[in-house]
PDB file of N, CA and C in Angstrom:
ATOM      1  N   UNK A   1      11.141  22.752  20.508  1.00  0.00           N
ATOM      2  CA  UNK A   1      10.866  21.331  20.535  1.00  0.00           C
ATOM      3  C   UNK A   1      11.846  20.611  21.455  1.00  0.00           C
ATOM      4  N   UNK A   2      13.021  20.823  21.505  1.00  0.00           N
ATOM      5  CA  UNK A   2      14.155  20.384  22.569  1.00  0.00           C
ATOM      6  C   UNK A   2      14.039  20.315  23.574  1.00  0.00           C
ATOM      7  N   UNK A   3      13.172  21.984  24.158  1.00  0.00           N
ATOM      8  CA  UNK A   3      12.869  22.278  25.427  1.00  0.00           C
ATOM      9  C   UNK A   3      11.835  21.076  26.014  1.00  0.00           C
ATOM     10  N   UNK A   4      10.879  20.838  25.105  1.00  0.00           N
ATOM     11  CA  UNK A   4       9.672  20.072  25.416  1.00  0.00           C
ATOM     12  C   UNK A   4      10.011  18.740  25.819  1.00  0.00           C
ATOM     13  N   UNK A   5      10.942  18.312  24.918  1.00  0.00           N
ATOM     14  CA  UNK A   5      11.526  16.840  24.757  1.00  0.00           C
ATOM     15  C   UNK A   5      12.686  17.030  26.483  1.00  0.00           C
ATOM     16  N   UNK A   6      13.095  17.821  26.222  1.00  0.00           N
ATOM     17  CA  UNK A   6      13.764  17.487  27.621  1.00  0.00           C
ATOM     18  C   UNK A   6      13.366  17.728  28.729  1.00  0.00           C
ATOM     19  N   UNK A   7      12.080  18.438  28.937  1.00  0.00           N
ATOM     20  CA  UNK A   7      11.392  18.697  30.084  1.00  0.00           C
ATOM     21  C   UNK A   7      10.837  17.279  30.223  1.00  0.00           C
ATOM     22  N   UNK A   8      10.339  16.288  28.906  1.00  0.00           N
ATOM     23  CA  UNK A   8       9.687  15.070  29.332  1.00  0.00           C
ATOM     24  C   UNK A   8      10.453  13.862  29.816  1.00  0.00           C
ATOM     25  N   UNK A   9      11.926  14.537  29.061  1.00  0.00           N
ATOM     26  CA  UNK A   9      12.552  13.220  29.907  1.00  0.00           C
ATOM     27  C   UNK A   9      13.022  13.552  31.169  1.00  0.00           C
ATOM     28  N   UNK A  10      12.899  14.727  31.727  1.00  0.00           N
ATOM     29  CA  UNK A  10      13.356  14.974  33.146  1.00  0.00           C
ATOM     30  C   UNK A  10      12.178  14.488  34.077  1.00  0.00           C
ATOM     31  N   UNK A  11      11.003  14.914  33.440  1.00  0.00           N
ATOM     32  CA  UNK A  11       9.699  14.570  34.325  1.00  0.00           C
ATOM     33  C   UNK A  11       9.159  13.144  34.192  1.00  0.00           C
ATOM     34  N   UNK A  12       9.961  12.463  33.397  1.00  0.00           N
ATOM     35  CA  UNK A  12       9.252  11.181  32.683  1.00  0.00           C
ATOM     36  C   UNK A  12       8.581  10.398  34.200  1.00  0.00           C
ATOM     37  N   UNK A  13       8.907  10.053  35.231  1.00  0.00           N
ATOM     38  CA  UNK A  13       8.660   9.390  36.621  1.00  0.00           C
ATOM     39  C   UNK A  13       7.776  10.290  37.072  1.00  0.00           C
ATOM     40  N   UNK A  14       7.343  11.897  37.061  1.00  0.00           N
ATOM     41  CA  UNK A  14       5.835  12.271  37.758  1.00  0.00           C
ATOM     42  C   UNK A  14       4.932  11.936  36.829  1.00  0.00           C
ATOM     43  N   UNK A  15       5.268  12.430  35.215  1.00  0.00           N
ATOM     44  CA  UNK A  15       4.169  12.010  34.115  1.00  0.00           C
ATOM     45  C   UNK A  15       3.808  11.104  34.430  1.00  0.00           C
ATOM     46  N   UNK A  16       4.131  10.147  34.226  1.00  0.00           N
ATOM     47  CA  UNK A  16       3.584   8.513  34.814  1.00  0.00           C
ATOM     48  C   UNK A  16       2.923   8.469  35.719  1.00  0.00           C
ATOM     49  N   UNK A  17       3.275   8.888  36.911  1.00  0.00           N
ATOM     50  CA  UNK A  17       2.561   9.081  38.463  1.00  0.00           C
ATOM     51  C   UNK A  17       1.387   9.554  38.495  1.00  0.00           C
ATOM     52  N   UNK A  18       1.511  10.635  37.511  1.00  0.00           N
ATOM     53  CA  UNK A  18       0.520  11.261  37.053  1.00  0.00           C
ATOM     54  C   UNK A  18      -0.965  11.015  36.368  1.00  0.00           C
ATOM     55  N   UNK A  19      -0.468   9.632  35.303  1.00  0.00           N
ATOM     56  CA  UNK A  19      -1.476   9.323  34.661  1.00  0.00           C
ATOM     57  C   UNK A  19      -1.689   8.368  35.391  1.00  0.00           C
ATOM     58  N   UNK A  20      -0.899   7.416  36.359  1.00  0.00           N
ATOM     59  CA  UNK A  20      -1.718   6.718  36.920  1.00  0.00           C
ATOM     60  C   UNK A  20      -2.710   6.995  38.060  1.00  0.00           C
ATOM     61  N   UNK A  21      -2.995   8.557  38.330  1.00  0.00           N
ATOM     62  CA  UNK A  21      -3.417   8.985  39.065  1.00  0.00           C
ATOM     63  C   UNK A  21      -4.781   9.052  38.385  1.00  0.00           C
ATOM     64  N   UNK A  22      -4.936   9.550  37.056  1.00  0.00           N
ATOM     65  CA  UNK A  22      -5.888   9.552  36.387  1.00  0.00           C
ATOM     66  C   UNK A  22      -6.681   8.712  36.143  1.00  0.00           C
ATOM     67  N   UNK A  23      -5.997   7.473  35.646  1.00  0.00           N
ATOM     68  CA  UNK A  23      -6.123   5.946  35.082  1.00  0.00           C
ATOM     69  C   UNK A  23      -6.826   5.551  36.926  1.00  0.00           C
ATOM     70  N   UNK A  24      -6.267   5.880  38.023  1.00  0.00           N
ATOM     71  CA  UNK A  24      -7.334   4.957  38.848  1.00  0.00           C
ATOM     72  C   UNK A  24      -8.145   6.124  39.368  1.00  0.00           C
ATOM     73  N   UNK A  25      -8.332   6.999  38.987  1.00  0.00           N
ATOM     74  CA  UNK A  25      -9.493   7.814  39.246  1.00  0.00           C
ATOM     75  C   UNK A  25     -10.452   7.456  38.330  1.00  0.00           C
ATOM     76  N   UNK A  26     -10.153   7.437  37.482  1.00  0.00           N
ATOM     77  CA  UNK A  26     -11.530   6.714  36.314  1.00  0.00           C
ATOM     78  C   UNK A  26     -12.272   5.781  36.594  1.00  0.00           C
ATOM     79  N   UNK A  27     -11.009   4.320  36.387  1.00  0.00           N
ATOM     80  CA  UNK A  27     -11.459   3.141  36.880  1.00  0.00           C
ATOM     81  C   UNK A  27     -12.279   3.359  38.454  1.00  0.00           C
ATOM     82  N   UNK A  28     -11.530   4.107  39.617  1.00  0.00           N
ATOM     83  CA  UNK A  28     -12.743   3.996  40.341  1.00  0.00           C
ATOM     84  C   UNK A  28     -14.158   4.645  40.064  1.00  0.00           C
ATOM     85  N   UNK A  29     -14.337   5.284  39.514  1.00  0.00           N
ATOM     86  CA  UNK A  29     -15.681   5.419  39.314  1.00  0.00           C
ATOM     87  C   UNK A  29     -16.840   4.542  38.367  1.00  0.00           C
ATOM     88  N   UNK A  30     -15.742   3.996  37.277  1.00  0.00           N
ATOM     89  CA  UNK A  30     -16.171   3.066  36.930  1.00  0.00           C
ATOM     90  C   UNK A  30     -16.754   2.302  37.439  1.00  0.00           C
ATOM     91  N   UNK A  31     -16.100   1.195  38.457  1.00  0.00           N
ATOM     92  CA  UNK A  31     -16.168   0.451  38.860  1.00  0.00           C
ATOM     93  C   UNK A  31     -17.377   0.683  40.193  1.00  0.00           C
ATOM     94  N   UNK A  32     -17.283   1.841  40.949  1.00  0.00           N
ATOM     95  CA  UNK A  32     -18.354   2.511  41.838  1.00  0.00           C
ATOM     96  C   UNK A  32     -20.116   1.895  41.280  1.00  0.00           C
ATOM     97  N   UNK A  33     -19.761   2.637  39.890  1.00  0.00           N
ATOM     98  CA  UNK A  33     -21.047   3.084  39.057  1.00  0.00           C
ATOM     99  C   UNK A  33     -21.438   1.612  38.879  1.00  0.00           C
ATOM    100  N   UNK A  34     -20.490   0.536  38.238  1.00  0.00           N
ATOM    101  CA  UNK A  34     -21.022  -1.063  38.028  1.00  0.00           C
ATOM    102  C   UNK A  34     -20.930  -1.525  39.380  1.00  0.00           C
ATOM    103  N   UNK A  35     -21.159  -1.602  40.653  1.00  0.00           N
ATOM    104  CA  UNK A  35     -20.893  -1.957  41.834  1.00  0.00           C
ATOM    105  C   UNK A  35     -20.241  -3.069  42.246  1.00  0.00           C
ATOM    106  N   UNK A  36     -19.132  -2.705  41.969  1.00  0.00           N
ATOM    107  CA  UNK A  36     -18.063  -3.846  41.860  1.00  0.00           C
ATOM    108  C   UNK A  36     -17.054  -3.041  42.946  1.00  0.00           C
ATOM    109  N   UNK A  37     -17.250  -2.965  44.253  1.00  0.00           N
ATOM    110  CA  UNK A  37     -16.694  -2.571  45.777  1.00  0.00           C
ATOM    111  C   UNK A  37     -15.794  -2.495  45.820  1.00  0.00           C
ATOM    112  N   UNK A  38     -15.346  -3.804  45.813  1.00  0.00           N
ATOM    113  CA  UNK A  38     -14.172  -4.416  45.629  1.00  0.00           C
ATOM    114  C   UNK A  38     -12.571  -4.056  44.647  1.00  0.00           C
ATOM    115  N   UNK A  39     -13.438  -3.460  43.700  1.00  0.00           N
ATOM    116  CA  UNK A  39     -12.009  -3.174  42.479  1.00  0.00           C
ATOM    117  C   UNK A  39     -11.879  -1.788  43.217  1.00  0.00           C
ATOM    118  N   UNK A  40     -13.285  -1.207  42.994  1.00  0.00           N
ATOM    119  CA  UNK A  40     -13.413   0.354  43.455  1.00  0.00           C
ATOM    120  C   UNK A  40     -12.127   0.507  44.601  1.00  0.00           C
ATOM    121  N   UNK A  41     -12.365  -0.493  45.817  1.00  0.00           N
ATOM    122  CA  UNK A  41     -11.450  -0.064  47.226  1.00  0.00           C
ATOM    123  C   UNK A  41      -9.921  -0.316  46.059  1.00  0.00           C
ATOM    124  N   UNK A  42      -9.744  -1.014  45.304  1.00  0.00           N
ATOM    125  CA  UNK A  42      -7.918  -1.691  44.699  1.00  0.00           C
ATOM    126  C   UNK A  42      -7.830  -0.207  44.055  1.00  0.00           C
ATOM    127  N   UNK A  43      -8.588   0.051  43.286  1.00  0.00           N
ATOM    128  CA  UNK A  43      -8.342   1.356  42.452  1.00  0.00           C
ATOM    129  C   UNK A  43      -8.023   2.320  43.485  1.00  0.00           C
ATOM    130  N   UNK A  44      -8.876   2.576  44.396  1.00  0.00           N
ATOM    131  CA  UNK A  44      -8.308   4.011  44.993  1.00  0.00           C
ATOM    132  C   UNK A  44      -7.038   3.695  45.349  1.00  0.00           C
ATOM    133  N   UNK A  45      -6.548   2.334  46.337  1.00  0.00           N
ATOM    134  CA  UNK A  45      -5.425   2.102  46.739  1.00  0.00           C
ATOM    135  C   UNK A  45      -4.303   2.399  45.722  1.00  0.00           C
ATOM    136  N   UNK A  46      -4.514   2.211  44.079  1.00  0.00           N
ATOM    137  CA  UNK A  46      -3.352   2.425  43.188  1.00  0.00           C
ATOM    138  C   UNK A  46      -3.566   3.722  43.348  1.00  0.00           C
ATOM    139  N   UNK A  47      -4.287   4.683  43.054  1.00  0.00           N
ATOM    140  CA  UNK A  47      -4.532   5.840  42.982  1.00  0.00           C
ATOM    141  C   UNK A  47      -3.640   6.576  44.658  1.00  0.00           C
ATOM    142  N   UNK A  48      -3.929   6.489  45.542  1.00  0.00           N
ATOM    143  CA  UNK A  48      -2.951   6.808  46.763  1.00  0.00           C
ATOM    144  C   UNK A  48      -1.822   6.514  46.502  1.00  0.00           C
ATOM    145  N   UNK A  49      -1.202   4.965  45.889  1.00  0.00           N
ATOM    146  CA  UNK A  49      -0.016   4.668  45.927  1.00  0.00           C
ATOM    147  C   UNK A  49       0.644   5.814  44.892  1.00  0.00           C
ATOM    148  N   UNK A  50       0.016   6.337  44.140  1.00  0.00           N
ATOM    149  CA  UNK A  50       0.540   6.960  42.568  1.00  0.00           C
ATOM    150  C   UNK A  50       0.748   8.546  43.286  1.00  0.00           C
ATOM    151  N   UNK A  51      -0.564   8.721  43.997  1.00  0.00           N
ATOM    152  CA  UNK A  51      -0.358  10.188  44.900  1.00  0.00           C
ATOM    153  C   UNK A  51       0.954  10.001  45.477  1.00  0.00           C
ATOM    154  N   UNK A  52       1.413   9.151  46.450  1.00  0.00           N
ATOM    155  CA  UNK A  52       2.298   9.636  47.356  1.00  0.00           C
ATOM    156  C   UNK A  52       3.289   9.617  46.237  1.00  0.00           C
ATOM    157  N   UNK A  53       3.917   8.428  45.498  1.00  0.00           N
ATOM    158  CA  UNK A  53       4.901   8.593  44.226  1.00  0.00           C
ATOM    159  C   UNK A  53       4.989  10.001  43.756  1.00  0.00           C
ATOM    160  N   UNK A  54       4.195  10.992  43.463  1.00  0.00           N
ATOM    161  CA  UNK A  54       4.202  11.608  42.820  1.00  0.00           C
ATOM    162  C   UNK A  54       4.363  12.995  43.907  1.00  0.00           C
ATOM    163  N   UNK A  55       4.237  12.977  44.887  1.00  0.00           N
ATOM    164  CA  UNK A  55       4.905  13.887  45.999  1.00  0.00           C
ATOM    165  C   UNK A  55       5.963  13.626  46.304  1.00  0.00           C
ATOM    166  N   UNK A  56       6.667  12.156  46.359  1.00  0.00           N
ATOM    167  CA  UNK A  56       7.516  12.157  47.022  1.00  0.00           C
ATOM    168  C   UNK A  56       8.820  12.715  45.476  1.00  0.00           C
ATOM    169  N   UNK A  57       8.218  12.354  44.472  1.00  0.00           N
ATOM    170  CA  UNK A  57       8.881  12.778  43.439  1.00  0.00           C
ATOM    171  C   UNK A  57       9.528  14.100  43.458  1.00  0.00           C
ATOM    172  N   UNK A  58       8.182  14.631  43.714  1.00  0.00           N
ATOM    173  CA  UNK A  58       8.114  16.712  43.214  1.00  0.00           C
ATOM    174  C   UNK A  58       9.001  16.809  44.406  1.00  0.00           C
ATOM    175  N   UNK A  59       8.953  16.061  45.511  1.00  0.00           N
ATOM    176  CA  UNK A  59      10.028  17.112  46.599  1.00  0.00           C
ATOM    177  C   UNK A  59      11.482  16.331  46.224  1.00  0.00           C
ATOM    178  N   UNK A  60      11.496  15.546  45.832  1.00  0.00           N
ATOM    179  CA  UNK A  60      12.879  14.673  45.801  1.00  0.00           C
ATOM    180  C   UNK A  60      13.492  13.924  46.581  1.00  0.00           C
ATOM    181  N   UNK A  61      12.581  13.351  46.984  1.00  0.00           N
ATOM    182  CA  UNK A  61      12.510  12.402  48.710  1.00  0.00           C
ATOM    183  C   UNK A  61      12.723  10.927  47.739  1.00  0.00           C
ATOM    184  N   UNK A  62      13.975  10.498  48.222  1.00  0.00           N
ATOM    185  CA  UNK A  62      14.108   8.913  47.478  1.00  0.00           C
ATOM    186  C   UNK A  62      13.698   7.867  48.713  1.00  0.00           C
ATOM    187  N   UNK A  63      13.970   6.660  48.039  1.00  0.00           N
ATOM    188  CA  UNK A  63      14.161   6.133  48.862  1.00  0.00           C
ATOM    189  C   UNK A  63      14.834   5.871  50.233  1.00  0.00           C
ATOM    190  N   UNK A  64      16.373   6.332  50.333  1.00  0.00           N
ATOM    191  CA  UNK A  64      17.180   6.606  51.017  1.00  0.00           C
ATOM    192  C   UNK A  64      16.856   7.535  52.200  1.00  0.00           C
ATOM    193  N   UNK A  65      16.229   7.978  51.777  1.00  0.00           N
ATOM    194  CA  UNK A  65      15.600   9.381  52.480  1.00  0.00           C
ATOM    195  C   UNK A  65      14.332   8.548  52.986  1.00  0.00           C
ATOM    196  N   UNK A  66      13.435   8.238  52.780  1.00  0.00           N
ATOM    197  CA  UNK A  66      12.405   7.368  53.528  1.00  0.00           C
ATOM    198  C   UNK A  66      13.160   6.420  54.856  1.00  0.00           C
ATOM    199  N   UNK A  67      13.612   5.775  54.349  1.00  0.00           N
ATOM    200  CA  UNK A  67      14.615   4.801  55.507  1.00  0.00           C
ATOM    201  C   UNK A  67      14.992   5.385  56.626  1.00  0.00           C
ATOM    202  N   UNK A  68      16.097   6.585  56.243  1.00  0.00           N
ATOM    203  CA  UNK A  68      16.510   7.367  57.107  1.00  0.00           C
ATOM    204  C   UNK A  68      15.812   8.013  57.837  1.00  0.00           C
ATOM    205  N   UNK A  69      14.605   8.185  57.363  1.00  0.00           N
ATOM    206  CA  UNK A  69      13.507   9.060  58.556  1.00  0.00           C
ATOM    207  C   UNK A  69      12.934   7.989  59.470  1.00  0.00           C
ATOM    208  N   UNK A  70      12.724   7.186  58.893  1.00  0.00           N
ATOM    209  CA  UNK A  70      12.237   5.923  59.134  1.00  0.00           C
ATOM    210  C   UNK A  70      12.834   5.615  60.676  1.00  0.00           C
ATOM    211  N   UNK A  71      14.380   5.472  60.396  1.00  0.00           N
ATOM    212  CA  UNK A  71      15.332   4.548  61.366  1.00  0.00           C
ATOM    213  C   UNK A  71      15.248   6.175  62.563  1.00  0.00           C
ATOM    214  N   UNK A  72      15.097   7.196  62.231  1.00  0.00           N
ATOM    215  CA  UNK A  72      15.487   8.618  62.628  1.00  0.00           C
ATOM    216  C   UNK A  72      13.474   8.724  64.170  1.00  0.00           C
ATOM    217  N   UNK A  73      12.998   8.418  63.382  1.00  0.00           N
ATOM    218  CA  UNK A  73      11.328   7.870  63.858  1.00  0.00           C
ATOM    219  C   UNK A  73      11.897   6.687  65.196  1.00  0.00           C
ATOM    220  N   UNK A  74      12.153   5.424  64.875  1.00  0.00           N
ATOM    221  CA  UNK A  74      12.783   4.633  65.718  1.00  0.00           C
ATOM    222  C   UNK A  74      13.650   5.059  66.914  1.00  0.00           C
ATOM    223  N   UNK A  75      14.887   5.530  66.617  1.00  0.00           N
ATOM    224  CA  UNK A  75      15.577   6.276  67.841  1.00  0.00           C
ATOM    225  C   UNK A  75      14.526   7.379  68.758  1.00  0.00           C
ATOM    226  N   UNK A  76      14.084   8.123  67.933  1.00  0.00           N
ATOM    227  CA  UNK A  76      13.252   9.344  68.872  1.00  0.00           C
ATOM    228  C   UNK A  76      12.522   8.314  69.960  1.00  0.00           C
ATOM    229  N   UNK A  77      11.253   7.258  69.260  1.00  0.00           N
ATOM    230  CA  UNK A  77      10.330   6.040  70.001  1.00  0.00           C
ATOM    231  C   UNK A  77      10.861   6.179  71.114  1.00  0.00           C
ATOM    232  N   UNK A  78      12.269   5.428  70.460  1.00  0.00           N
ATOM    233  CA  UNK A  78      13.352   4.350  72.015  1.00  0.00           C
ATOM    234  C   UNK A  78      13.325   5.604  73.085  1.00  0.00           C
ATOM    235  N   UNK A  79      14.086   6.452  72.876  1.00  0.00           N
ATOM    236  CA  UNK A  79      14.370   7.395  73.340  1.00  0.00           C
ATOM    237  C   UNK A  79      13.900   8.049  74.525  1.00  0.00           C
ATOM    238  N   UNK A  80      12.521   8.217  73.800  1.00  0.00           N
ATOM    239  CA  UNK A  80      11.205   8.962  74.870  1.00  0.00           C
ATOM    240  C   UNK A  80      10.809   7.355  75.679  1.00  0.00           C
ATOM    241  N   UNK A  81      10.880   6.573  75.360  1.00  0.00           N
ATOM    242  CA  UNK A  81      10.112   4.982  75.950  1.00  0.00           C
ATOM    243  C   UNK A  81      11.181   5.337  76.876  1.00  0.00           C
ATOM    244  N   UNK A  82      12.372   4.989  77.061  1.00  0.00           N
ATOM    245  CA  UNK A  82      13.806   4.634  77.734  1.00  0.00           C
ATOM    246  C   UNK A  82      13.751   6.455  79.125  1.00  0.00           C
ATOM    247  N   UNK A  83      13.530   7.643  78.471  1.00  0.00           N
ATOM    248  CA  UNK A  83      12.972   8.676  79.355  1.00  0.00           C
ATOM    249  C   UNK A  83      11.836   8.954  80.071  1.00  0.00           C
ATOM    250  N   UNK A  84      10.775   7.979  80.120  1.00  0.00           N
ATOM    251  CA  UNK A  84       9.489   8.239  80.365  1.00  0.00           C
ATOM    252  C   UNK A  84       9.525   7.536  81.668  1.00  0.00           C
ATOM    253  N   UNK A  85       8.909   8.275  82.517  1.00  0.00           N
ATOM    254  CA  UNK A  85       8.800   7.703  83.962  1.00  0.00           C
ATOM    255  C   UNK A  85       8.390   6.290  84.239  1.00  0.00           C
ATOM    256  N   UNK A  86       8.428   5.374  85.518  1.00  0.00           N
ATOM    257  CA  UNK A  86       8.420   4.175  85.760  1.00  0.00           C
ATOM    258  C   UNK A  86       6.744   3.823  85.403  1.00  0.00           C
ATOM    259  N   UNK A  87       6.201   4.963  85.829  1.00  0.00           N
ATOM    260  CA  UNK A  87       4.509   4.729  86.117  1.00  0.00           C
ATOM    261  C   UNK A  87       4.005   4.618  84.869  1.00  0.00           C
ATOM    262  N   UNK A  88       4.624   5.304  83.839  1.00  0.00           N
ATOM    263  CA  UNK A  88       3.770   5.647  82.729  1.00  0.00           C
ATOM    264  C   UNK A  88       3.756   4.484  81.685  1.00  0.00           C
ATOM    265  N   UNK A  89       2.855   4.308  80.904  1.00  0.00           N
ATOM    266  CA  UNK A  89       1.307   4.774  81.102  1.00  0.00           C
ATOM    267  C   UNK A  89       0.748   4.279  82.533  1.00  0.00           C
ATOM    268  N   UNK A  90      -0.047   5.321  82.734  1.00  0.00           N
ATOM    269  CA  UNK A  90      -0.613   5.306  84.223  1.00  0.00           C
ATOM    270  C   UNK A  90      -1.913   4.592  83.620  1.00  0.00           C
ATOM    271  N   UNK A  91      -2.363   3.761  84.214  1.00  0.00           N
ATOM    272  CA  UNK A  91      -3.822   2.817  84.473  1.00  0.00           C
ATOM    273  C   UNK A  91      -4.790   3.618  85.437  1.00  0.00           C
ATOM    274  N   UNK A  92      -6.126   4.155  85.239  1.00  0.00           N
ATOM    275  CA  UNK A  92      -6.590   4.733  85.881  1.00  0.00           C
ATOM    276  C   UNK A  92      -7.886   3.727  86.792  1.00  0.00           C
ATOM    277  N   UNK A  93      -8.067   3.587  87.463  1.00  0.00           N
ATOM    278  CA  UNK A  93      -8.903   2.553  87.993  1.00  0.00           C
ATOM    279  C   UNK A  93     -10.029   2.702  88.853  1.00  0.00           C
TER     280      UNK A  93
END
């Protein structure tokens, strides 16, 4: 019983992720089936938002780590923009 209890409080942030993965998989179909478009498109969007949560969880990618790739994305941009020949992009005409 210990084991169980402490596996849930270690996982407590994917569980969640988890059911809200469920919770807007439902609702979208729900909502599909009463043709209500509109919630349908919000639901999947929670449902993606809960997916990526729940990957970025299992690998252990925080926030900190988003940023940093982020700002790491930015330098490379500059980088190649600031190395790329005078012509380029070439206009073909």
């Amino acid at each position: 019983m210990a084991t169980f209890t402490a596996s849930v409080v270690l996982l407590r942030w994917q569980l969640l992720s988890a059911v809200l993965m469920f919770m807007a998989s439902t609702l979208n179909i729900r909502f599909r089936r009463a043709d209500y478009i509109g919630l349908a498109v919000i639901s999947s969007g929670m449902g993606l938002a809960a997916a990526c949560w729940f990957a970025t969880g299992l690998l252990g990618i925080t926030v900190i780590d988003l940023s940093t790739t982020w700002h790491n994305l930015l330098v490379v941009m500059e980088e190649i923009a600031q190395k790329a020949p005078p012509e380029w992009p070439m206009i073909v005409t």
